[in-house]
Protein backbone atom coordinates (compact mmCIF):
# COMPACT_ATOMS: atom_id res chain seq x y z
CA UNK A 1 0.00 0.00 0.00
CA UNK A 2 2.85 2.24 -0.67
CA UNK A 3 4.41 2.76 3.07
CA UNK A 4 8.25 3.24 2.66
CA UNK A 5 9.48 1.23 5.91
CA UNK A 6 7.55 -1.73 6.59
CA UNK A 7 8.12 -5.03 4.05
CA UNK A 8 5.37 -7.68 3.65
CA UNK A 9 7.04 -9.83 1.12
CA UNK A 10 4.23 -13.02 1.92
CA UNK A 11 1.30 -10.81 1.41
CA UNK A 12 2.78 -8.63 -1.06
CA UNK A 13 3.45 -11.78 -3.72
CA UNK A 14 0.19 -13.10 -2.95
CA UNK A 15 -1.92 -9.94 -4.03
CA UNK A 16 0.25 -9.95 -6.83
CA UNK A 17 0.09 -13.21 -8.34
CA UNK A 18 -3.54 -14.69 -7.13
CA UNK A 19 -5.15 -12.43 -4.45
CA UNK A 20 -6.87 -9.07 -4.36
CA UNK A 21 -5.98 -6.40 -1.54
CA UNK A 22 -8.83 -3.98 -0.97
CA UNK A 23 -7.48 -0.40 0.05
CA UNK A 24 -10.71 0.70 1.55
CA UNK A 25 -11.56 -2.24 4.23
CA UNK A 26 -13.37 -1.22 7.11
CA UNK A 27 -14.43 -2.53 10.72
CA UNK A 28 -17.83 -1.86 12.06
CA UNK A 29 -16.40 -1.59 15.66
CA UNK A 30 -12.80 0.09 16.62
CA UNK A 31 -12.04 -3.02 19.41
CA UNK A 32 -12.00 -6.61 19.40
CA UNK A 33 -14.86 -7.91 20.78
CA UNK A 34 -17.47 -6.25 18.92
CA UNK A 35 -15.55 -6.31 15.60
CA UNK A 36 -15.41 -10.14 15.80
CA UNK A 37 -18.81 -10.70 17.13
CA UNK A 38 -19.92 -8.30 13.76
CA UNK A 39 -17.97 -10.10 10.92
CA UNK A 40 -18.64 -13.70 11.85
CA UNK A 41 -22.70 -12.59 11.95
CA UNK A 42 -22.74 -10.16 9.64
CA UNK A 43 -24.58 -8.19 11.76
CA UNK A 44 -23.81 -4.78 12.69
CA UNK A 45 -22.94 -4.73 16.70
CA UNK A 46 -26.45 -2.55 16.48
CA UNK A 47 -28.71 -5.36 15.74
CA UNK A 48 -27.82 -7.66 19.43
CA UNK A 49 -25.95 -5.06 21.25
CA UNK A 50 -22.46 -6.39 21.02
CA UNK A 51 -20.57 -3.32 22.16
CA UNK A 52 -18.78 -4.00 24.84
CA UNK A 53 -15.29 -6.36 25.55
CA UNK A 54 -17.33 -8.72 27.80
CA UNK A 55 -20.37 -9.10 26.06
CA UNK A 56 -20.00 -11.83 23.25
CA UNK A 57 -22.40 -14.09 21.04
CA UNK A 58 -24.65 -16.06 23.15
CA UNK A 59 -26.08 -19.88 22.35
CA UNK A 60 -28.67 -18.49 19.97
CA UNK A 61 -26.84 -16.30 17.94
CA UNK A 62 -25.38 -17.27 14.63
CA UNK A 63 -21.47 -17.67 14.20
CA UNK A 64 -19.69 -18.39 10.85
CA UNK A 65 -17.24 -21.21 12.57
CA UNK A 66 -20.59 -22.78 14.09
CA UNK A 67 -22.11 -23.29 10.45
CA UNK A 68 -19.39 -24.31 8.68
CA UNK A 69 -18.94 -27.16 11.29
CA UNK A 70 -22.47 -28.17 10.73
CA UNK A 71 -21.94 -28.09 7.51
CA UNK A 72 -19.48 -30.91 8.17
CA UNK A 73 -16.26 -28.74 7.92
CA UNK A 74 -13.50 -29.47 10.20
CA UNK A 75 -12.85 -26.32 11.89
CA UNK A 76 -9.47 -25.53 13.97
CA UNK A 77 -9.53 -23.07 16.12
CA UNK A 78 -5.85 -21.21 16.99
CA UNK A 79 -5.81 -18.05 18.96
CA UNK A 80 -7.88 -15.52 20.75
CA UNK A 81 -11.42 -16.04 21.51
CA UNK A 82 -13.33 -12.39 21.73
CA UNK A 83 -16.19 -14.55 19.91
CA UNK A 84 -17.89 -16.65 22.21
CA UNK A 85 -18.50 -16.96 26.46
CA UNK A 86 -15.75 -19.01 27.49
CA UNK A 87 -18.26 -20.71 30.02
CA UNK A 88 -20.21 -22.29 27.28
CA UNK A 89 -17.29 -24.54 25.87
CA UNK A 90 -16.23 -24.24 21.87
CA UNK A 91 -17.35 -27.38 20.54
CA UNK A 92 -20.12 -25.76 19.01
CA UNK A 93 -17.91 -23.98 17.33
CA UNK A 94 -14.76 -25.90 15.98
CA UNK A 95 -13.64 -29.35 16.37
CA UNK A 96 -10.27 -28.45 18.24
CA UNK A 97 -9.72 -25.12 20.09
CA UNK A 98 -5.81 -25.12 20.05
CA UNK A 99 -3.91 -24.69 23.20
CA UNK A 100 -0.53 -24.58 23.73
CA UNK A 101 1.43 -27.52 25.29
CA UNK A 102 4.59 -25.77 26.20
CA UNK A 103 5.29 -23.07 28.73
CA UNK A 104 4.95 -19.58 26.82
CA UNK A 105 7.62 -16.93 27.08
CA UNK A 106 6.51 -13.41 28.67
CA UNK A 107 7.75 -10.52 28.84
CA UNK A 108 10.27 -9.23 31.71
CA UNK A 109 8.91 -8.46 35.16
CA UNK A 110 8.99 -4.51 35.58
CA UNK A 111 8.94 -3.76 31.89
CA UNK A 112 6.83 -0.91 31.97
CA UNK A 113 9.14 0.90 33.83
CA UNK A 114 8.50 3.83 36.80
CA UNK A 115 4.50 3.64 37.39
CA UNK A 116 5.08 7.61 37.23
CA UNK A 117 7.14 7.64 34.49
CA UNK A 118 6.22 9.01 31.01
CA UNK A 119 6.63 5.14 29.72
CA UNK A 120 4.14 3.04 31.89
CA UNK A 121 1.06 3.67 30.05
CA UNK A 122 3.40 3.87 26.47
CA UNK A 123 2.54 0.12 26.13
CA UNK A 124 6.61 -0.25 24.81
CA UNK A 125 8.68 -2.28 25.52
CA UNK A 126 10.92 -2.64 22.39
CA UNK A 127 13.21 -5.85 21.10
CA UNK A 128 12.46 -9.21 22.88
CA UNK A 129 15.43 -11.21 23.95
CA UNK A 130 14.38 -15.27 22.99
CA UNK A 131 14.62 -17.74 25.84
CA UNK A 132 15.37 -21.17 23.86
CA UNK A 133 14.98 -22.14 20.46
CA UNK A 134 11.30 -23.02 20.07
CA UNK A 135 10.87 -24.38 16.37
CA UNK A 136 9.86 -21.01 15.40
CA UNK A 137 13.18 -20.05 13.75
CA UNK A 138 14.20 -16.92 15.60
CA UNK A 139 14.02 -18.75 18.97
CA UNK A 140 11.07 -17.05 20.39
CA UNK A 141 8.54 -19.15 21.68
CA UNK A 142 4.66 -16.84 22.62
CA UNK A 143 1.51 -17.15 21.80
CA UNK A 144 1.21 -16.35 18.38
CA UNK A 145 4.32 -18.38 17.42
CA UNK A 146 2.45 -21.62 19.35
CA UNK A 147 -0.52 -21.02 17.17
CA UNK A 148 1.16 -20.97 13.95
CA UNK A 149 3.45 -23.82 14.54
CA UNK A 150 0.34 -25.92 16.00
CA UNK A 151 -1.63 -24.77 12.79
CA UNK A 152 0.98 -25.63 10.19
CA UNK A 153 1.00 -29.57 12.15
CA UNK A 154 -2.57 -29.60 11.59
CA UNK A 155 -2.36 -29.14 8.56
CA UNK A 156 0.69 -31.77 8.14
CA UNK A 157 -2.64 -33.90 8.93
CA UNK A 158 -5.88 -33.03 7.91
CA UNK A 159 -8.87 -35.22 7.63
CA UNK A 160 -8.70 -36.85 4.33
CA UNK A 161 -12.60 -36.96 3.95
CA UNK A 162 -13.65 -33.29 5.01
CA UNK A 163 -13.26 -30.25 3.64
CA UNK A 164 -11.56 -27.55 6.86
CA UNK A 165 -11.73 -24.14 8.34
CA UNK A 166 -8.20 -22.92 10.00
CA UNK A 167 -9.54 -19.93 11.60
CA UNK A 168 -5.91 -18.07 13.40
CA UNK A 169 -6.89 -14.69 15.16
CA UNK A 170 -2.95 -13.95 15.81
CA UNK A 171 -2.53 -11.40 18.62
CA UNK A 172 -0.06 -9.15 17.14
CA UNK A 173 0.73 -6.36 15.94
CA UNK A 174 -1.04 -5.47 19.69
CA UNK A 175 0.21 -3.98 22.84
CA UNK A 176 2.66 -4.72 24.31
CA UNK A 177 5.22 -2.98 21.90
CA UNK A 178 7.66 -6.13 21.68
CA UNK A 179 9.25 -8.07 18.80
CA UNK A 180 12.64 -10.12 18.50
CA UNK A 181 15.36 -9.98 15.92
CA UNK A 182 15.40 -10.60 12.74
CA UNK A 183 12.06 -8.39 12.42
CA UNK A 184 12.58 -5.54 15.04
CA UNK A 185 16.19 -4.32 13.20
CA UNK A 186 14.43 -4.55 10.37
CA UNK A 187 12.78 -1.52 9.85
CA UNK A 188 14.55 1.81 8.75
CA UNK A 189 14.26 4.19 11.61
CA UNK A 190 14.43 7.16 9.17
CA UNK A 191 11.67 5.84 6.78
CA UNK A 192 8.90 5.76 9.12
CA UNK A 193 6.05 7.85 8.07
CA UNK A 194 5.42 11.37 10.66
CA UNK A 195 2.36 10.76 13.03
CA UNK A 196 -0.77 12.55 12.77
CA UNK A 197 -0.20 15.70 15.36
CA UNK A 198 -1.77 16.34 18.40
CA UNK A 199 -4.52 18.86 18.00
CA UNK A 200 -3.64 22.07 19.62
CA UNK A 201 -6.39 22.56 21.65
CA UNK A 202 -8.67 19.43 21.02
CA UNK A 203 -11.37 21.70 19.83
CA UNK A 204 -13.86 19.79 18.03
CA UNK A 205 -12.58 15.88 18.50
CA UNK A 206 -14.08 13.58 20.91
CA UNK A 207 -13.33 14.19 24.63
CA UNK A 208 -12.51 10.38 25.25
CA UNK A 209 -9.25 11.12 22.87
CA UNK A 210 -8.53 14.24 24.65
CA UNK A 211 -8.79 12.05 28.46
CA UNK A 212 -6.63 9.28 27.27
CA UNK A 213 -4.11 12.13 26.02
CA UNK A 214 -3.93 13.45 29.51
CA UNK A 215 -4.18 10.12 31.42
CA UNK A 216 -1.39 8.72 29.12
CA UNK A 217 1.51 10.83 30.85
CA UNK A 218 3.42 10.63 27.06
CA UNK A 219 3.21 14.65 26.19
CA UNK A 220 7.03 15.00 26.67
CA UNK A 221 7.84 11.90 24.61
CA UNK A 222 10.40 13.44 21.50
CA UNK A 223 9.71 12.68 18.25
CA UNK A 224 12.87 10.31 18.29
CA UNK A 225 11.34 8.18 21.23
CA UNK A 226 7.97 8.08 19.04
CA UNK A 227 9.57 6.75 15.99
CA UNK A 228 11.27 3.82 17.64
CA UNK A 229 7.73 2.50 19.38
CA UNK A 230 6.22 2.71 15.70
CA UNK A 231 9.27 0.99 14.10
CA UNK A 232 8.55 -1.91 16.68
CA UNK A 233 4.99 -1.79 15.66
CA UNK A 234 6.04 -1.83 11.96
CA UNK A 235 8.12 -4.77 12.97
CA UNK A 236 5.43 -6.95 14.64
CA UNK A 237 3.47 -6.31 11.33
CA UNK A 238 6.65 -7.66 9.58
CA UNK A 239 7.02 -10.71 11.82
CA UNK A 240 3.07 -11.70 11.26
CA UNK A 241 3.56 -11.40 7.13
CA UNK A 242 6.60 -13.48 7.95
CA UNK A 243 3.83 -16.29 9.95
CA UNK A 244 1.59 -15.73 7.44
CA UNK A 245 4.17 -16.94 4.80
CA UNK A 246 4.55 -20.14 6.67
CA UNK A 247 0.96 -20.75 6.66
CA UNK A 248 0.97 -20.66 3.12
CA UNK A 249 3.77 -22.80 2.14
CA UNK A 250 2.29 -25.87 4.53
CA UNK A 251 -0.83 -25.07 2.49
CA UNK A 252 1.40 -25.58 -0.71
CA UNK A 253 3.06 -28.76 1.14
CA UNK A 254 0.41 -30.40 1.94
CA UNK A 255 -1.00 -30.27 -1.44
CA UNK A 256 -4.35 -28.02 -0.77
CA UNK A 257 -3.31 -24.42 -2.07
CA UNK A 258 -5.63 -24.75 -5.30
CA UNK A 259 -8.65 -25.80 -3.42
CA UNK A 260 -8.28 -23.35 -0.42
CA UNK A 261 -9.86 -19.79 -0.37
CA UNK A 262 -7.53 -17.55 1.85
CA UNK A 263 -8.37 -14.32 4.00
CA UNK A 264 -6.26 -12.02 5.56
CA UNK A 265 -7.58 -9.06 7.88
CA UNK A 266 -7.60 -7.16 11.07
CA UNK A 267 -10.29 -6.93 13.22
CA UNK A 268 -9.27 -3.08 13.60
CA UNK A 269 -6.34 -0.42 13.34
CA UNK A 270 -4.44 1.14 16.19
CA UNK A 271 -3.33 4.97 16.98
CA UNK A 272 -0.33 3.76 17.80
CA UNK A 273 1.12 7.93 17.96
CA UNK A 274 -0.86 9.31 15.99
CA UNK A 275 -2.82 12.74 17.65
CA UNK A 276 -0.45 11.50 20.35
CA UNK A 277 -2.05 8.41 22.02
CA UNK A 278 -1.25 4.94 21.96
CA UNK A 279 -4.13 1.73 21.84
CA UNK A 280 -7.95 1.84 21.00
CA UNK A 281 -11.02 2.82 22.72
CA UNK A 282 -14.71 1.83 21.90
CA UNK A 283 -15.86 5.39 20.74
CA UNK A 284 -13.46 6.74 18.02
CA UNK A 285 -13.76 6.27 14.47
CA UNK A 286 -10.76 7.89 12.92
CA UNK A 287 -9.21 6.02 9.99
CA UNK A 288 -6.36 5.29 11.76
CA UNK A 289 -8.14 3.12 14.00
CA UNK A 290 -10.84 1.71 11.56
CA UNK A 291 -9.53 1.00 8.45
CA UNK A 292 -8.10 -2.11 8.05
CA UNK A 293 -6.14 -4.58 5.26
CA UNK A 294 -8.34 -6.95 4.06
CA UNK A 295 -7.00 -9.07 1.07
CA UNK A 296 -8.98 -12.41 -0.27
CA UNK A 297 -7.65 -15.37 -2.48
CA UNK A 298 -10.21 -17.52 -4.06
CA UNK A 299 -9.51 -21.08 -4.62
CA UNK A 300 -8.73 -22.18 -7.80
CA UNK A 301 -11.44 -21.59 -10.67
CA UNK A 302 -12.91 -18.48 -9.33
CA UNK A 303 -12.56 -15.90 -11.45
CA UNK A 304 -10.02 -13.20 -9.84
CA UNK A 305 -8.13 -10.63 -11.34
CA UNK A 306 -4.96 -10.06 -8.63
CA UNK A 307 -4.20 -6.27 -7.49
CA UNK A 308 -5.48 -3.96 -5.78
CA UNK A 309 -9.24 -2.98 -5.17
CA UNK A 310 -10.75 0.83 -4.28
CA UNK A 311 -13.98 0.04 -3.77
CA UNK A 312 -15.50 0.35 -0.02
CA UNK A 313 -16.04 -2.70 1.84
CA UNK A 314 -16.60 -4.11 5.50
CA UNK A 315 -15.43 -7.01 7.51
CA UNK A 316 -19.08 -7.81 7.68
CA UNK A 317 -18.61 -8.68 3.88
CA UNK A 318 -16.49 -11.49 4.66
CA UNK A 319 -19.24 -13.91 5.59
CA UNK A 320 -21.28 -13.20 3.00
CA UNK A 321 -18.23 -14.00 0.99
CA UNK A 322 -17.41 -17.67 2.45
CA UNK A 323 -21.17 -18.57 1.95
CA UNK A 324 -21.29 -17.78 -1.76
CA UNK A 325 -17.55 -19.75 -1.72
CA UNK A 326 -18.86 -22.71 0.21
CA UNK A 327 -21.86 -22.83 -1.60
CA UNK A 328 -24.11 -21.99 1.55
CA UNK A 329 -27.19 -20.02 1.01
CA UNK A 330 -27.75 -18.03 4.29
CA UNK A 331 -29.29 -19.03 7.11
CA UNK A 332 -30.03 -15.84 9.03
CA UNK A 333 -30.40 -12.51 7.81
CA UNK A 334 -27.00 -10.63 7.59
CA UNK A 335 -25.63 -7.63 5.58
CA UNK A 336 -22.87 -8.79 4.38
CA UNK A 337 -22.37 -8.53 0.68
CA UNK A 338 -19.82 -11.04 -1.43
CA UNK A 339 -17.08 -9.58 -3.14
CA UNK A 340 -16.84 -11.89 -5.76
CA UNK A 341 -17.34 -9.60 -8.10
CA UNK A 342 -14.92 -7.43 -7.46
CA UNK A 343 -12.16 -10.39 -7.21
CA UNK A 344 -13.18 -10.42 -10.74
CA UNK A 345 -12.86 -7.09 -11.54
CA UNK A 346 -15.55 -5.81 -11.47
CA UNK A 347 -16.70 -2.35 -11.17
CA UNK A 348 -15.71 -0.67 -7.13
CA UNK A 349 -19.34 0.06 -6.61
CA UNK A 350 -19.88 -2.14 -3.95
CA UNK A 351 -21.22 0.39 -1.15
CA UNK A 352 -21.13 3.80 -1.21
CA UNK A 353 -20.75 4.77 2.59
CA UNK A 354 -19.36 2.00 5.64
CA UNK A 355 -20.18 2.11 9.19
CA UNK A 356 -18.66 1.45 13.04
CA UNK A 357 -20.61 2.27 16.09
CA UNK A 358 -19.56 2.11 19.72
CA UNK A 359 -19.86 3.44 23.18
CA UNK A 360 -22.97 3.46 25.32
CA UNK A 361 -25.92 5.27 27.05
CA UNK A 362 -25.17 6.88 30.37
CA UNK A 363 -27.69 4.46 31.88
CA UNK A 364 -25.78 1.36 30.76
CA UNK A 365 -23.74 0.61 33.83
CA UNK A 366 -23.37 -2.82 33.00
CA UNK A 367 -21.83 -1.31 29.76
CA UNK A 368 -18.74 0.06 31.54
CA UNK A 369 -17.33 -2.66 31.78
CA UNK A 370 -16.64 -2.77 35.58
CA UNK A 371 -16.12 -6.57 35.53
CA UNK A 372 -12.58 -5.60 34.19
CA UNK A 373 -10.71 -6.53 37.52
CA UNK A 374 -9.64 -3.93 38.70
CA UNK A 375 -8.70 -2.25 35.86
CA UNK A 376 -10.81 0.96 36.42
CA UNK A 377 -9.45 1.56 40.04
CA UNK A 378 -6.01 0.61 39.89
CA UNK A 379 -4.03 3.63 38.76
CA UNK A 380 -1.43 1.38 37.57
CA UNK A 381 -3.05 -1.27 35.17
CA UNK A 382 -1.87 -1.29 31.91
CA UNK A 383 -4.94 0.08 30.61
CA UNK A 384 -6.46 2.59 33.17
CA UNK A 385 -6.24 6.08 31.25
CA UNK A 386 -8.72 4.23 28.86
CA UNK A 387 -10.78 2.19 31.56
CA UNK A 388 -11.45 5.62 34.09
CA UNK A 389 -12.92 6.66 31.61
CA UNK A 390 -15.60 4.19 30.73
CA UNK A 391 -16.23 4.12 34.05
CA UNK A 392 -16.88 7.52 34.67
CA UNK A 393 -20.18 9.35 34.32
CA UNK A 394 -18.78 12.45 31.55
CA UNK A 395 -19.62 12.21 27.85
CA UNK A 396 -16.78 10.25 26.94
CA UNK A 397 -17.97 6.69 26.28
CA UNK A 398 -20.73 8.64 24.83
CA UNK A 399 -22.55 6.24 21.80
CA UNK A 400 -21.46 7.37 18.66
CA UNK A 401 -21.93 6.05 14.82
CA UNK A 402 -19.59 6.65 11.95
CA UNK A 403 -20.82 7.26 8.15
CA UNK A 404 -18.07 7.40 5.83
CA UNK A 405 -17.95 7.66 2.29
CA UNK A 406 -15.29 8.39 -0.26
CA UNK A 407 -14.97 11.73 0.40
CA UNK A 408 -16.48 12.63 4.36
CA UNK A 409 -16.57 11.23 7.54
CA UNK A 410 -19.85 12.32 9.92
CA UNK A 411 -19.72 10.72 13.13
CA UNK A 412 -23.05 11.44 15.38
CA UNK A 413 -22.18 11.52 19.02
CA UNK A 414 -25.23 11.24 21.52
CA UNK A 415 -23.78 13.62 24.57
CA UNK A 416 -21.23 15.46 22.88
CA UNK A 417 -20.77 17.60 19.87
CA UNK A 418 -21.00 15.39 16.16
CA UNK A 419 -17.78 15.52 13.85
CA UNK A 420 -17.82 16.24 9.91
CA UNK A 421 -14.65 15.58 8.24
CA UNK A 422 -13.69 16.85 4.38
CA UNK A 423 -11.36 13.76 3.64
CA UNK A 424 -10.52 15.27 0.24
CA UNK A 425 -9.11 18.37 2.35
CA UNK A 426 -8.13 17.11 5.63
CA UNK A 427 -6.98 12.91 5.27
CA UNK A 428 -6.06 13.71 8.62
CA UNK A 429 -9.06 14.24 10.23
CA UNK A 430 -8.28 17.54 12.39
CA UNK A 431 -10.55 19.83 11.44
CA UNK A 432 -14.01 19.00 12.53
CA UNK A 433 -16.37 21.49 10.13
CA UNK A 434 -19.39 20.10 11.80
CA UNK A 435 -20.62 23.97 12.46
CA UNK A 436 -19.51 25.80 9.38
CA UNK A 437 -22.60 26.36 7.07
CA UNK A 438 -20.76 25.50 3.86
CA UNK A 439 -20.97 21.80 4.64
CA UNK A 440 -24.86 22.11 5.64
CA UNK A 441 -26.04 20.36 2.15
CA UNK A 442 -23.11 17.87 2.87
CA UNK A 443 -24.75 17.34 6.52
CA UNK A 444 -27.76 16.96 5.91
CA UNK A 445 -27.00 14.35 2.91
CA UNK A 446 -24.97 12.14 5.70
CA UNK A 447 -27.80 12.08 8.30
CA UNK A 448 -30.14 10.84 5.80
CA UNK A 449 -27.81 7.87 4.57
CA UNK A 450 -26.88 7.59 8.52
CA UNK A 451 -31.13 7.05 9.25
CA UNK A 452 -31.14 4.89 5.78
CA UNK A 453 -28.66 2.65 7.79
CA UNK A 454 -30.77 2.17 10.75
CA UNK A 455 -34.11 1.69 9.11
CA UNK A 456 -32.60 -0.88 7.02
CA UNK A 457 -30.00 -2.87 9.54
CA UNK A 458 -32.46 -2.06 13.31
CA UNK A 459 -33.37 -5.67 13.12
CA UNK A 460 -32.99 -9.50 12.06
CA UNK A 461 -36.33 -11.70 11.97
CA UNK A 462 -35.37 -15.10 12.33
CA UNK A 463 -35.76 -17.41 9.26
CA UNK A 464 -38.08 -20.25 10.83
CA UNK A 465 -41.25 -19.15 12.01
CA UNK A 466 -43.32 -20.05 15.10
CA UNK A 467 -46.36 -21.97 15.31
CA UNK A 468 -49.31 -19.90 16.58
CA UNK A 469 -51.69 -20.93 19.22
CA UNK A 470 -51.19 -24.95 20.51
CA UNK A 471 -54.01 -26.39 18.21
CA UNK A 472 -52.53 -30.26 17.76
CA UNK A 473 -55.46 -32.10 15.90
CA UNK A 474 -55.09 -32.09 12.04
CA UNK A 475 -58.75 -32.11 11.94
CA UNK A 476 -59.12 -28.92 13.70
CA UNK A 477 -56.22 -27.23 11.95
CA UNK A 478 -58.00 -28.56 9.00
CA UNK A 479 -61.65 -26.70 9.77
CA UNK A 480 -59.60 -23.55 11.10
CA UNK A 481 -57.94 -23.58 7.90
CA UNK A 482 -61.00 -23.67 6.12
CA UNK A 483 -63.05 -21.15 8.11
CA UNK A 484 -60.76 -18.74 7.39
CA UNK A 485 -60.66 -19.64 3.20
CA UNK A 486 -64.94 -18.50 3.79
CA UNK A 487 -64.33 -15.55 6.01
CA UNK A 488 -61.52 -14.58 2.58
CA UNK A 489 -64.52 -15.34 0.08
CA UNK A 490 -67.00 -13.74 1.82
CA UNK A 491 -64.57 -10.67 2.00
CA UNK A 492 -64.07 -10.50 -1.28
């Protein structure tokens, strides 16, 4: 995608020779748990009210994993969850949930340094130093390393009579700020692209960015101290195209590349410097933080022409997509569309505005997320200048919806003010025109497609109906059935 510093060699070959990269890729939540419950429904987090980190899909909702293993997939599961309640189990889900069998290497006690230092909430830590050799080839042996070596033997032995789903959410590129050698030299210091700046006064952008500013203690950081923590973060996006290459040389290997449709995505971005924060919050839309790679290889015999694609999409399109694949009609309503056509080149008119939502009413205690032990109380846990803040009772976790098109960004905030960006003008997004009347007509058109949204995505009606009343006897059923033909005739 053009950035000078960082090398993806794996995905960069792939796009070229048999996979399309979409430039314009969005998530319809700015965290984890609500992106992932969103793109394996389909469903906007709007339509069940997954908007929160501990709130994920429950028995009775739809997953993409669940119907491919009804389908009579095998389905490996290798990584974080953010999907489903833990107390309810996986095996409705996938056949094996991976789990490491070796002890996993951590970081160094003390690594965030002074708690009152300008470091502690920086999330850096910088190069890792490996342990042992681990079969992972630079001797580091963590979580996301255990999940791709234990993927790759899976697929050294696959069920010979079912077709299978290797789903691997990878951690990384995610706080902590670590990586080891060869990836974290790797990246030329002097290359690395100049952050968004911090808005002078923070007129105009949402006060949840402005708290986590303050909370974050970084303001005195130089510019030299921010370029090394994004050259590590750079570097943990060149170790996972590095995993990602393994994953699809055992696919070669093992003699299933041809038949295997491949995706390759985020579940959302990171500020990682930019306006001078670090992480994510629930509440933010900025590009920076919801735009996303997103690149698809078909299996052989569907039509693709590789490159790169402009159009707008979603992650929510990415279910859609495996059903028309897997030749799976749907089963529950979702708005997902495939892309398909665009692998084949077609036209990039697939949508003409995306969408992310977050946050909450102020009513919604059980929306703050208090069950986070103890995160926000303890001055000192990793992610309290976030955390207070949800907690608190001010306008900062505020709901909020994002509209984007090609060329403006309105965000509508329910207790603070609403943002308009001019994308053409300001990529950067920090100039909120929200009150300056020469945008009105451009306003105005925005609300309309944001209510168009929410009249056409408020609600899912389930796909079997329900039998009315408790009337068991044919017969009856029969006369009622009847009765009502007359009452129809004599109607008419």
């Amino acid at each position: 995608m053009g950035n000078p510093c960082v090398h993806t060699p794996n995905v960069d070959r792939l796009c070229a020779e048999e996979a399309v990269s979409f430039r314009n890729a969005f998530c319809q939540a700015p965290v984890c748990v609500p992106s992932r419950c969103s793109f394996m429904t389909g469903w906007y987090p709007h339509v069940r009210g997954h908007r929160t980190m501990f709130h994920m899909l429950r028995q009775d909702e739809p997953t993409l994993l669940q119907r491919l293993k009804e389908e009579g997939y095998f389905v490996w599961w290798g990584g974080k969850n953010d999907l489903v309640p833990a107390q309810h189990g996986f095996e409705g889900h996938c056949d094996v949930k991976f789990q490491p069998t070796r002890p996993l290497q951590e970081l160094p006690s003390g690594w965030r340094g002074d708690p009152d230092g300008d470091g502690f909430f920086s999330f850096y830590h910088g190069q890792l130093e490996p342990a042992a050799d681990s079969g992972s080839g630079t001797g580091l042996y963590d979580h996301d390393w255990a999940c791709v070596l234990g993927a790759i033997d899976q697929l050294r032995q696959l069920p010979e009579d079912q077709p299978f789903c290797l789903y691997l959410p990878l951690l990384n590129p995610h706080p902590p700020f670590a990586v080891e050698e060869p990836f974290y030299s790797a990246i030329d210091r002097g290359c690395v692209p100049p952050r968004i700046p911090t808005p002078a006064d923070w007129e105009g952008k949402p006060s949840m960015l402005r708290g986590i500013y303050e909370q974050s203690r970084m303001q005195s950081w130089s510019e030299d101290r921010w370029t090394e923590l994004r050259a590590t973060y750079y570097a943990m996006c060149e170790r996972t195209d590095h995993q990602f290459g393994l994953i699809l040389q055992a696919l070669r290997d093992v003699g299933v590349w041809d038949d295997t449709a491949v995706f390759f995505f985020s579940d959302h971005a990171s500020y990682v410097g930019d306006y001078g924060i670090v992480g994510i919050n629930q509440n933010t839309f900025d590009d920076v933080l919801t735009h996303v790679p997103f690149v698809c290889k078909p299996p052989a015999g569907v039509t693709v022409v590789p490159g790169t694609r402009d159009a707008l999409i979603e992650l929510i399109d990415f279910t859609a997509t495996v059903e028309e694949l897997a030749g799976l009609p749907p089963t529950h309503t979702h708005f997902g569309r495939s892309l398909l056509p665009l692998l084949a080149g077609g036209p990039d008119a697939l949508r003409d505005a995306v969408f992310a939502e977050g946050g909450r009413r102020q009513d919604e205690t059980h929306c703050k997320e208090l069950e986070y032990p103890p995160g926000h109380q303890d001055p000192q846990d990793l992610y309290f200048p976030r955390l207070s803040l949800q907690a608190g009772d001010g306008p900062e976790h505020t709901r909020a919806f994002m509209c984007r098109t090609r060329t403006h960004k309105y965000v509508r905030r329910l207790y603070e003010s609403d943002e308009l960006y001019d994308l053409q003008t300001d990529p950067q997004e920090l100039h909120n025109v929200i009150d300056d009347p020469t945008y009105a007509a451009c306003l105005a058109t925005l609300r309309e497609r944001l209510l168009q949204w929410f009249v056409e995505t408020a609600d899912v009606v389930p796909f079997d109906p329900d039998q009315r009343g408790n009337v068991a006897d044919e017969s009856v059923q029969s006369d009622l059935g009847s009765d009502i033909d007359r009452r129809w005739d004599n109607h008419r």
